[in-house]
C-alpha atoms as a PDB file:
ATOM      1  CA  UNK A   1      20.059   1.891 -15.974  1.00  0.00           C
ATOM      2  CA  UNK A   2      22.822   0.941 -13.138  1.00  0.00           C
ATOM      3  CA  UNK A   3      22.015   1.292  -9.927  1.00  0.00           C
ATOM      4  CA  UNK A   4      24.111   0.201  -6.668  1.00  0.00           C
ATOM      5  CA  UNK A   5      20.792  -0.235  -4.254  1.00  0.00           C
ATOM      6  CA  UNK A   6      20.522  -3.599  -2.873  1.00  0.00           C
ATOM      7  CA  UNK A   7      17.431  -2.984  -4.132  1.00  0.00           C
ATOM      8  CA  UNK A   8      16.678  -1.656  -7.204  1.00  0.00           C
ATOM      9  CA  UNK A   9      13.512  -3.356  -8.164  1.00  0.00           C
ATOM     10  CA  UNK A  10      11.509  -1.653  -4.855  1.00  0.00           C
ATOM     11  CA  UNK A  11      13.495   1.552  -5.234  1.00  0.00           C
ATOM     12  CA  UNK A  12      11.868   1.270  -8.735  1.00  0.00           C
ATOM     13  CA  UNK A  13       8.472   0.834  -7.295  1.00  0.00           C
ATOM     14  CA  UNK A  14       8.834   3.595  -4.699  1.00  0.00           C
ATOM     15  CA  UNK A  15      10.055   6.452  -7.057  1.00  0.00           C
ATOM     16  CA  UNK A  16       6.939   5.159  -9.469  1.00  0.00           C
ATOM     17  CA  UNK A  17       5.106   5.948  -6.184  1.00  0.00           C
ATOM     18  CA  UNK A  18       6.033   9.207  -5.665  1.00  0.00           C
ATOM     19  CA  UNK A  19       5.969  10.236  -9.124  1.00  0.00           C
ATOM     20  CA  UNK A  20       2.095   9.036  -9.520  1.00  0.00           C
ATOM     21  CA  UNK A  21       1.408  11.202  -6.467  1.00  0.00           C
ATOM     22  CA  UNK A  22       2.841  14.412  -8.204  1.00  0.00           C
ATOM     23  CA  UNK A  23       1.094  13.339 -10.779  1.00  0.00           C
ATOM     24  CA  UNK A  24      -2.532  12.382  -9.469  1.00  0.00           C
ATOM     25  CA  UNK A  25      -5.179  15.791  -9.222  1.00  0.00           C
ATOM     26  CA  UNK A  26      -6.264  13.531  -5.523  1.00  0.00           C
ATOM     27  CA  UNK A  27      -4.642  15.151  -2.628  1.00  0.00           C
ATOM     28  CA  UNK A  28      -1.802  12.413  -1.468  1.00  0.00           C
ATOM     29  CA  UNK A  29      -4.404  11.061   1.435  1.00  0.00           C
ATOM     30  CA  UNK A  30      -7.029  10.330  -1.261  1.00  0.00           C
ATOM     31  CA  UNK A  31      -4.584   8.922  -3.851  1.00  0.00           C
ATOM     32  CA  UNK A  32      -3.295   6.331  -0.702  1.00  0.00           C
ATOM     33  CA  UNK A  33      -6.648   5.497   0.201  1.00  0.00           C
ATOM     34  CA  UNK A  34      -7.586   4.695  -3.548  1.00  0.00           C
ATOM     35  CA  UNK A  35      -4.194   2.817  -4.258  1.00  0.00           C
ATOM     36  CA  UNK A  36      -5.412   0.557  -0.752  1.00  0.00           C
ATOM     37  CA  UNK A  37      -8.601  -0.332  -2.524  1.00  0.00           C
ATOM     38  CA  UNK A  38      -6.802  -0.966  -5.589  1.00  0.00           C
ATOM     39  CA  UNK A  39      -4.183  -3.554  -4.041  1.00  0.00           C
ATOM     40  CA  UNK A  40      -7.323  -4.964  -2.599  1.00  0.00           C
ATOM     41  CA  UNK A  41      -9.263  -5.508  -6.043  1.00  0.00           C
ATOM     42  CA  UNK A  42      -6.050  -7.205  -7.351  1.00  0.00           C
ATOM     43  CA  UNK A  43      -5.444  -9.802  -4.421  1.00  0.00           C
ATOM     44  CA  UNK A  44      -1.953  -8.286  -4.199  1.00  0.00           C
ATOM     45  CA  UNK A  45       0.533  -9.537  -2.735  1.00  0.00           C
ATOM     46  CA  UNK A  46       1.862  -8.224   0.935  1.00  0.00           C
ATOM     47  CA  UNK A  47       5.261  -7.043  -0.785  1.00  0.00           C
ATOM     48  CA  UNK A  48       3.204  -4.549  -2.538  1.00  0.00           C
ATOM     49  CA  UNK A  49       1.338  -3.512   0.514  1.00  0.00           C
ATOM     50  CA  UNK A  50       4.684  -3.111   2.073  1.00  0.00           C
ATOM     51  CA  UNK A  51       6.404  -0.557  -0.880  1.00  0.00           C
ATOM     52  CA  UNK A  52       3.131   1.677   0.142  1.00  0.00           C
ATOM     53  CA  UNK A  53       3.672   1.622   4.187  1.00  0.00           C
ATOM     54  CA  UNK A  54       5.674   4.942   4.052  1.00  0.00           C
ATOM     55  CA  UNK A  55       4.032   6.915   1.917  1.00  0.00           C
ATOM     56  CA  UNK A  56       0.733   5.633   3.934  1.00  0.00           C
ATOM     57  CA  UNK A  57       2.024   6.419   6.952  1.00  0.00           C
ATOM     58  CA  UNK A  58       3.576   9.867   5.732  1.00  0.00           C
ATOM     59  CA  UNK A  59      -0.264  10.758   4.707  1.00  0.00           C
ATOM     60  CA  UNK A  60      -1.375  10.418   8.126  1.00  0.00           C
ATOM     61  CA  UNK A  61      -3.572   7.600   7.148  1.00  0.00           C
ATOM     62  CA  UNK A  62      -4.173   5.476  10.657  1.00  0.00           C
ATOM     63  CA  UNK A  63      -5.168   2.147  11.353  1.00  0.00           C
ATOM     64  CA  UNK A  64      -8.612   2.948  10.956  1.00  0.00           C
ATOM     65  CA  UNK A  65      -8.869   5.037   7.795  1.00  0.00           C
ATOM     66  CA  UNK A  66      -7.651   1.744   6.032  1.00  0.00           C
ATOM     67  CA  UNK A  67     -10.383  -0.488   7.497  1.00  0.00           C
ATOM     68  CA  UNK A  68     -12.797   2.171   6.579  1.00  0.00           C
ATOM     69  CA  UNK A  69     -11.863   1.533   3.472  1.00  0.00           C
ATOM     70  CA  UNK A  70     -11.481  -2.581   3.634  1.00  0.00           C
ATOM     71  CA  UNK A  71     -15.151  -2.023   4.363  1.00  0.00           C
ATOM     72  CA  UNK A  72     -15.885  -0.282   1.889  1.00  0.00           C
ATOM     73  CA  UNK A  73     -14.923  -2.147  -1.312  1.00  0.00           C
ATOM     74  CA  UNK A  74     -15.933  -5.333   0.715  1.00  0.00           C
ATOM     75  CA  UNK A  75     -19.321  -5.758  -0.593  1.00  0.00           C
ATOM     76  CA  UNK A  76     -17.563  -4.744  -4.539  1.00  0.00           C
ATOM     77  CA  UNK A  77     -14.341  -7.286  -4.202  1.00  0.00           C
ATOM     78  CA  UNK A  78     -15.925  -9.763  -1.780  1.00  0.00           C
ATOM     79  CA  UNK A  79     -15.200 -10.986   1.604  1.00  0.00           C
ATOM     80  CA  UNK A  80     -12.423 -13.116   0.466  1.00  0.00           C
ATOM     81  CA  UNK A  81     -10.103 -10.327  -1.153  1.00  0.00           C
ATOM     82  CA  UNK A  82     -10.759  -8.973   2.173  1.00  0.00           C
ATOM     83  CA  UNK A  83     -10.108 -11.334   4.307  1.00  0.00           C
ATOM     84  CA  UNK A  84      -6.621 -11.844   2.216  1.00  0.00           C
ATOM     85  CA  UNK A  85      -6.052  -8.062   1.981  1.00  0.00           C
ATOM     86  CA  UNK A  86      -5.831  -8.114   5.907  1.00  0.00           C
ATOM     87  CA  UNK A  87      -3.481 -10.980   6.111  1.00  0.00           C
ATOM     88  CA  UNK A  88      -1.669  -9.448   3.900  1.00  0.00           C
ATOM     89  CA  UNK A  89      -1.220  -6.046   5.346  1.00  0.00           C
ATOM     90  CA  UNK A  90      -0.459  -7.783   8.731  1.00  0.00           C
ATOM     91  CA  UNK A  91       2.438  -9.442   7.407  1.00  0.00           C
ATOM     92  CA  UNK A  92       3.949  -6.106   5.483  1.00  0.00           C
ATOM     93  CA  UNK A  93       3.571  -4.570   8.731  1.00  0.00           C
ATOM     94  CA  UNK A  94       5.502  -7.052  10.103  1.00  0.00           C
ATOM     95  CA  UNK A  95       8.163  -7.213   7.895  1.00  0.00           C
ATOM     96  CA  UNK A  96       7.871  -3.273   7.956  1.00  0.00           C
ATOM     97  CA  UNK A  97       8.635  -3.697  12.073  1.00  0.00           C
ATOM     98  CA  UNK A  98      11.579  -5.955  11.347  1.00  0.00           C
ATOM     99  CA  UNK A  99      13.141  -3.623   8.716  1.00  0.00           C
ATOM    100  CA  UNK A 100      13.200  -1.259  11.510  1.00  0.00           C
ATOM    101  CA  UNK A 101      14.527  -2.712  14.628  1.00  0.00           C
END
């Protein structure tokens, strides 16, 4: 596979995105919302939270539809993967806010 995008690997991960949401029987909200808890359950890291913003945001998932659920697989994953989740969604926001300006 060639590809001239300076980035390949997170055009990867976007179009694997979009495919799993065509793919999914969850409406595209529900699928976000579950892939959120998911990143959170896997301490991952805020690059991945980043390749998600878009679709996220193109969902019309606010601010507090993700700490509803942050609160909700708190007492399953633990304050800690919490805690780090946050952090970590912080910073993809702000690299999200550089990308842009």
């Amino acid at each position: 596979m060639s590809s001239t995008s300076e980035t390949p690997v997170l055009d990867l991960l976007g179009a694997m995105t979009l495919e799993s949401i065509e793919v999914s029987s969850l409406d595209p909200s529900e699928l976000m919302l579950v892939r959120i808890a998911a990143l959170v359950a896997v301490d991952a890291p805020a690059v991945s939270y980043a390749t998600n913003l878009e679709a996220i945001a193109s969902v019309g998932i606010d601010a507090e539809r993700v700490r509803g659920v942050l609160a909700a697989v708190a007492p399953i994953v633990g304050t800690a993967r919490v805690a780090s989740a946050t952090g970590k969604i912080a910073e993809a926001l702000g690299v999200a806010l550089e990308e842009v300006s």
